[in-house]
N, C-alpha and C. Protein backbone atom coordinates (compact mmCIF):
# COMPACT_ATOMS: atom_id res chain seq x y z
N UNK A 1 -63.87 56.04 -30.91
CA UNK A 1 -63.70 57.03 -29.84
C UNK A 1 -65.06 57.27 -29.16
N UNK A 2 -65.14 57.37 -28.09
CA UNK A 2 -66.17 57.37 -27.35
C UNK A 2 -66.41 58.98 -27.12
N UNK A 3 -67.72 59.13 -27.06
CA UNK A 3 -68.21 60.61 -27.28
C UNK A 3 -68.37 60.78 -25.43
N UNK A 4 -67.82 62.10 -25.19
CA UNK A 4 -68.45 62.45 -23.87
C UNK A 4 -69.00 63.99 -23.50
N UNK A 5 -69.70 64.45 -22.16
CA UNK A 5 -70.50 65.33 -22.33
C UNK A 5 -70.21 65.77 -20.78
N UNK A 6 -69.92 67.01 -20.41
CA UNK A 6 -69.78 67.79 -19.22
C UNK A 6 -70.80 66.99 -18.25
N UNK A 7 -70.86 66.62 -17.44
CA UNK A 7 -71.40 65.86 -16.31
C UNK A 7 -72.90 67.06 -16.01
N UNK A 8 -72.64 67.91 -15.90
CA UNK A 8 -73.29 69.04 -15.62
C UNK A 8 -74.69 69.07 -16.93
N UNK A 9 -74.13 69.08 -18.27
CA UNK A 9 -75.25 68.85 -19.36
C UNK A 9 -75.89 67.76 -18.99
N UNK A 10 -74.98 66.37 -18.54
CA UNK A 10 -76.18 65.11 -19.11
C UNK A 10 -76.93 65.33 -17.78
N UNK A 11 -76.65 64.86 -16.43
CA UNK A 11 -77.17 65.15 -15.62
C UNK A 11 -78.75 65.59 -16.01
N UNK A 12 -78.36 66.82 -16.37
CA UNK A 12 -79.82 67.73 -16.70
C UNK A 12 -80.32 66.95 -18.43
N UNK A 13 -79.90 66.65 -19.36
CA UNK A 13 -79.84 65.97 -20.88
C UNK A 13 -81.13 64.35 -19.85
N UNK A 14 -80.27 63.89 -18.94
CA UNK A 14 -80.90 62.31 -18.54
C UNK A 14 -82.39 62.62 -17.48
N UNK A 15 -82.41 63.39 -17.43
CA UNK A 15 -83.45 64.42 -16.16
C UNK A 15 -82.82 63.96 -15.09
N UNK A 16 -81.89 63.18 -14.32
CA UNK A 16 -81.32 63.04 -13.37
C UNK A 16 -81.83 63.87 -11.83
N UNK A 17 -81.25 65.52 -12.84
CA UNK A 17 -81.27 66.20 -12.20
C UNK A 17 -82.00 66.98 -13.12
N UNK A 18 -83.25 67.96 -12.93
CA UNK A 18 -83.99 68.76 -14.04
C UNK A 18 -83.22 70.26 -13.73
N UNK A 19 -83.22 71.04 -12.73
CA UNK A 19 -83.02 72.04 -12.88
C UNK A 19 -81.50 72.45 -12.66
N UNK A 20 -80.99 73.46 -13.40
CA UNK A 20 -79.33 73.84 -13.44
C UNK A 20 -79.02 74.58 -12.15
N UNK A 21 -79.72 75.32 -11.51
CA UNK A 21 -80.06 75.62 -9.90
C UNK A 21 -79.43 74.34 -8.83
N UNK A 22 -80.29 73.67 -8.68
CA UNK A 22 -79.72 72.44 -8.39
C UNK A 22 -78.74 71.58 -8.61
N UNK A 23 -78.51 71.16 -9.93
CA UNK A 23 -77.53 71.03 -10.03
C UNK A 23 -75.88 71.41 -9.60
N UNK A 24 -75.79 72.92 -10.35
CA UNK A 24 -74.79 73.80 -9.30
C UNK A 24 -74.93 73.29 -7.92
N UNK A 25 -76.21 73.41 -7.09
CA UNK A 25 -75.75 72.98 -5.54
C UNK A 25 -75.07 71.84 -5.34
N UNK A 26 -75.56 70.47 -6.19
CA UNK A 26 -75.13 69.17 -6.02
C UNK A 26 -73.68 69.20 -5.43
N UNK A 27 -73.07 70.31 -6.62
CA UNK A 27 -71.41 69.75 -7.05
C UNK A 27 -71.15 70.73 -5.91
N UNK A 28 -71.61 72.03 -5.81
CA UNK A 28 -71.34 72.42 -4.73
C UNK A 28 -70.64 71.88 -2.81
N UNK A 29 -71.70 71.08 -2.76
CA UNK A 29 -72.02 69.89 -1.38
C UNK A 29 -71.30 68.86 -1.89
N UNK A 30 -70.69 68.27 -2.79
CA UNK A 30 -70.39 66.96 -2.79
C UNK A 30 -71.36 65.58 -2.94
N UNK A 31 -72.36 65.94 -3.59
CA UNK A 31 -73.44 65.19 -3.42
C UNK A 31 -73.27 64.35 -4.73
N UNK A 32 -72.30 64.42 -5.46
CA UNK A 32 -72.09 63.61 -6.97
C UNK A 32 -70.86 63.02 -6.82
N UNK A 33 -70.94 61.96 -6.93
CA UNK A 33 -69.29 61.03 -7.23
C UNK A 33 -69.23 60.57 -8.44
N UNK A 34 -68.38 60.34 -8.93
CA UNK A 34 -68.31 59.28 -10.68
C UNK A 34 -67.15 58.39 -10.03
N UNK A 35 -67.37 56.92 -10.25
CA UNK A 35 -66.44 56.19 -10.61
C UNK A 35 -66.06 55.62 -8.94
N UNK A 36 -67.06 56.39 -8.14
CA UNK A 36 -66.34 55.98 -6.46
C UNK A 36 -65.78 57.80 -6.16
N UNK A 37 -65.09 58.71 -7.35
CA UNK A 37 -64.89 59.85 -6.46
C UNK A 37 -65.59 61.57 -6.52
N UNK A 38 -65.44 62.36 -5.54
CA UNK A 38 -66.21 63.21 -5.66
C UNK A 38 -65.69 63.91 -7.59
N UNK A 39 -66.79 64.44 -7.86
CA UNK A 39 -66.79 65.07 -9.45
C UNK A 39 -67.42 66.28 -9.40
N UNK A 40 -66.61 67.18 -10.27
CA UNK A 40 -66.27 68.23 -10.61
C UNK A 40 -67.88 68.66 -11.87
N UNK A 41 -68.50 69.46 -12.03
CA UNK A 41 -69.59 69.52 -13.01
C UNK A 41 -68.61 69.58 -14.27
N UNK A 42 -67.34 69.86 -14.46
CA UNK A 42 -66.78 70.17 -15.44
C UNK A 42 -66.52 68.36 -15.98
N UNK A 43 -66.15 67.60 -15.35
CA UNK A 43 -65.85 66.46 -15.60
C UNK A 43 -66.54 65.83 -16.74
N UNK A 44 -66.10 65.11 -17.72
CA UNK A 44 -66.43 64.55 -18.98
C UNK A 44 -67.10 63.43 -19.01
N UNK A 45 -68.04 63.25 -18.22
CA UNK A 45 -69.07 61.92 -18.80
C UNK A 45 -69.20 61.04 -19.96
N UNK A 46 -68.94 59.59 -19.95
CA UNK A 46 -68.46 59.03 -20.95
C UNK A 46 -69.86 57.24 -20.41
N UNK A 47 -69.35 56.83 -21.52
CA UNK A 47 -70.54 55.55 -21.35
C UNK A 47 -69.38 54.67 -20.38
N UNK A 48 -70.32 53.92 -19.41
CA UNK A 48 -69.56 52.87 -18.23
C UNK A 48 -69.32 54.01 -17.20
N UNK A 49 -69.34 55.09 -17.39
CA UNK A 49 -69.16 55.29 -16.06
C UNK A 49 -70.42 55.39 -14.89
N UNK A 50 -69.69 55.35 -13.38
CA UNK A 50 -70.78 55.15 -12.78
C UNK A 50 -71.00 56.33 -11.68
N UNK A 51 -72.45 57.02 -11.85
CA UNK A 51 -72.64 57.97 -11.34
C UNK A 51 -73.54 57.46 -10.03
N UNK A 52 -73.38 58.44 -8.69
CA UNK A 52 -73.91 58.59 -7.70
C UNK A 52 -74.39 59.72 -7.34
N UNK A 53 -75.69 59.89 -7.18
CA UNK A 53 -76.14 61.81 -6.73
C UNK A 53 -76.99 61.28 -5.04
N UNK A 54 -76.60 61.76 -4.29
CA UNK A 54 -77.05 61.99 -3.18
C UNK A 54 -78.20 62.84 -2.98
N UNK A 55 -79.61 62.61 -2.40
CA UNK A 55 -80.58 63.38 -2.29
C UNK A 55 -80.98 63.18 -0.68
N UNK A 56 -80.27 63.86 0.65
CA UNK A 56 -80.48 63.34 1.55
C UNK A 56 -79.65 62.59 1.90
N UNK A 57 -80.81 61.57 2.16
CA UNK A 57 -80.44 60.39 2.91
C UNK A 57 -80.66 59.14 1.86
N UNK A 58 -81.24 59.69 0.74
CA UNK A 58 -80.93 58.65 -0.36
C UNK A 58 -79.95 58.88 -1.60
N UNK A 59 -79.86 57.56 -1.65
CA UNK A 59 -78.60 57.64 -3.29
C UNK A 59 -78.72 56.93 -4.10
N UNK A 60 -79.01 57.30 -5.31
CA UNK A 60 -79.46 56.84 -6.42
C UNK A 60 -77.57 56.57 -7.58
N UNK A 61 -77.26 55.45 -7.83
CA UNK A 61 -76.52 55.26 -8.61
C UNK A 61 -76.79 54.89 -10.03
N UNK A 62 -76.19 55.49 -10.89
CA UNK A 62 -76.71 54.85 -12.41
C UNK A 62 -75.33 54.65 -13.02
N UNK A 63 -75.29 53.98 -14.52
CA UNK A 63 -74.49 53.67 -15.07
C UNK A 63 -74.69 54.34 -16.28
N UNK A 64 -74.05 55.27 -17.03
CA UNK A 64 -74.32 55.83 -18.00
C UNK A 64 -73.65 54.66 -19.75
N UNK A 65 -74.98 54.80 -20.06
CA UNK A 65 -75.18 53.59 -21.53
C UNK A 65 -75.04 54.46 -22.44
N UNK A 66 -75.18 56.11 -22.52
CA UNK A 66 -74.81 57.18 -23.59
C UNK A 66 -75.28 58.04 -23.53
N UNK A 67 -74.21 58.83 -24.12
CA UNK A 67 -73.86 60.26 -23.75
C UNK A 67 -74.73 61.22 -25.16
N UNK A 68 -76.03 61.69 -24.98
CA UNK A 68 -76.54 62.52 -26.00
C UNK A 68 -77.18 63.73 -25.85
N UNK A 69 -76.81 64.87 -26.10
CA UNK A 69 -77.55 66.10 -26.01
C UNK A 69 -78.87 66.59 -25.84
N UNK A 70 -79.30 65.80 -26.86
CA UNK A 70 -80.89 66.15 -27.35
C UNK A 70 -81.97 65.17 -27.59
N UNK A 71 -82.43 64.76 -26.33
CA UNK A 71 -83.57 63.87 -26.34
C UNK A 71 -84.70 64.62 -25.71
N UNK A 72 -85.91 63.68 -26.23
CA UNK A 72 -87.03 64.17 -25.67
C UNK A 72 -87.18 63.33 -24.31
N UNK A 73 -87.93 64.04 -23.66
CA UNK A 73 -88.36 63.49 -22.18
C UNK A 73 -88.31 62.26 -21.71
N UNK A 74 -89.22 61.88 -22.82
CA UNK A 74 -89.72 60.24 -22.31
C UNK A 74 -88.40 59.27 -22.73
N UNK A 75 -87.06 59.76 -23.75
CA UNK A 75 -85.87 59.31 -24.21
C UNK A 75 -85.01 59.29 -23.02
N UNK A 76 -85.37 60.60 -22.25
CA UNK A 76 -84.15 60.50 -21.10
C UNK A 76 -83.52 59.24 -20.60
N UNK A 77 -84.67 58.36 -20.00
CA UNK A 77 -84.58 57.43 -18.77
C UNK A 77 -83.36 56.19 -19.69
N UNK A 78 -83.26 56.60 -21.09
CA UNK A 78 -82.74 55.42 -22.06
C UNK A 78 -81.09 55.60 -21.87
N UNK A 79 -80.43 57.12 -21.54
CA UNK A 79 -79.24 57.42 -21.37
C UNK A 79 -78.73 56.64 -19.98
N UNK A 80 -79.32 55.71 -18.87
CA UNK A 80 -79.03 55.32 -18.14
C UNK A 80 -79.44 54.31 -17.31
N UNK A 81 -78.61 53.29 -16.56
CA UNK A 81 -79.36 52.14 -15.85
C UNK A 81 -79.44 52.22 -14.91
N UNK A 82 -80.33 52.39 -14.14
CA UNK A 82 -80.07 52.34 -12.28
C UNK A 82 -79.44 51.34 -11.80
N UNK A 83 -78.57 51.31 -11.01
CA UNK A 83 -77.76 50.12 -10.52
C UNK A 83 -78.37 49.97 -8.66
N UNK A 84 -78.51 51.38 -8.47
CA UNK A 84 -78.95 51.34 -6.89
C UNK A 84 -80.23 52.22 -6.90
């Protein structure tokens, strides 16, 4: 069974996104898709899926490789692959 984690934790868990301020706005605006569609912060993040956060006029896509609570900083960048 594959472990998953509120989109909203890893986000902030992967530094993606650092602050929960921000975050909230993301989902707010529509600035996060999973999978191709807009996502909910409540939504369950799972490994393979593929995230998009909009900053602007840029968009950063990653692929989430795993879903973990509690890493240190320099661990973050390991929860995910940039694809774009």
């Amino acid at each position: 069974d594959k472990s998953t984690m509120r989109l909203y934790k890893y986000l902030k868990a992967s530094r993606l996104i650092t602050r929960r301020t921000v975050t909230n706005k993301a989902f707010d605006i529509v600035f996060v898709t999973v999978n191709g569609k807009p996502a909910r912060a409540s939504y369950e993040a799972k490994e393979g899926d593929q995230i998009a956060l909009r900053f602007g006029v840029r968009t950063i896509t990653v692929e989430v490789l795993s879903v973990q609570e509690t890493l240190r900083q320099n661990e973050a960048a390991a929860l995910y692959r940039q694809i774009q």
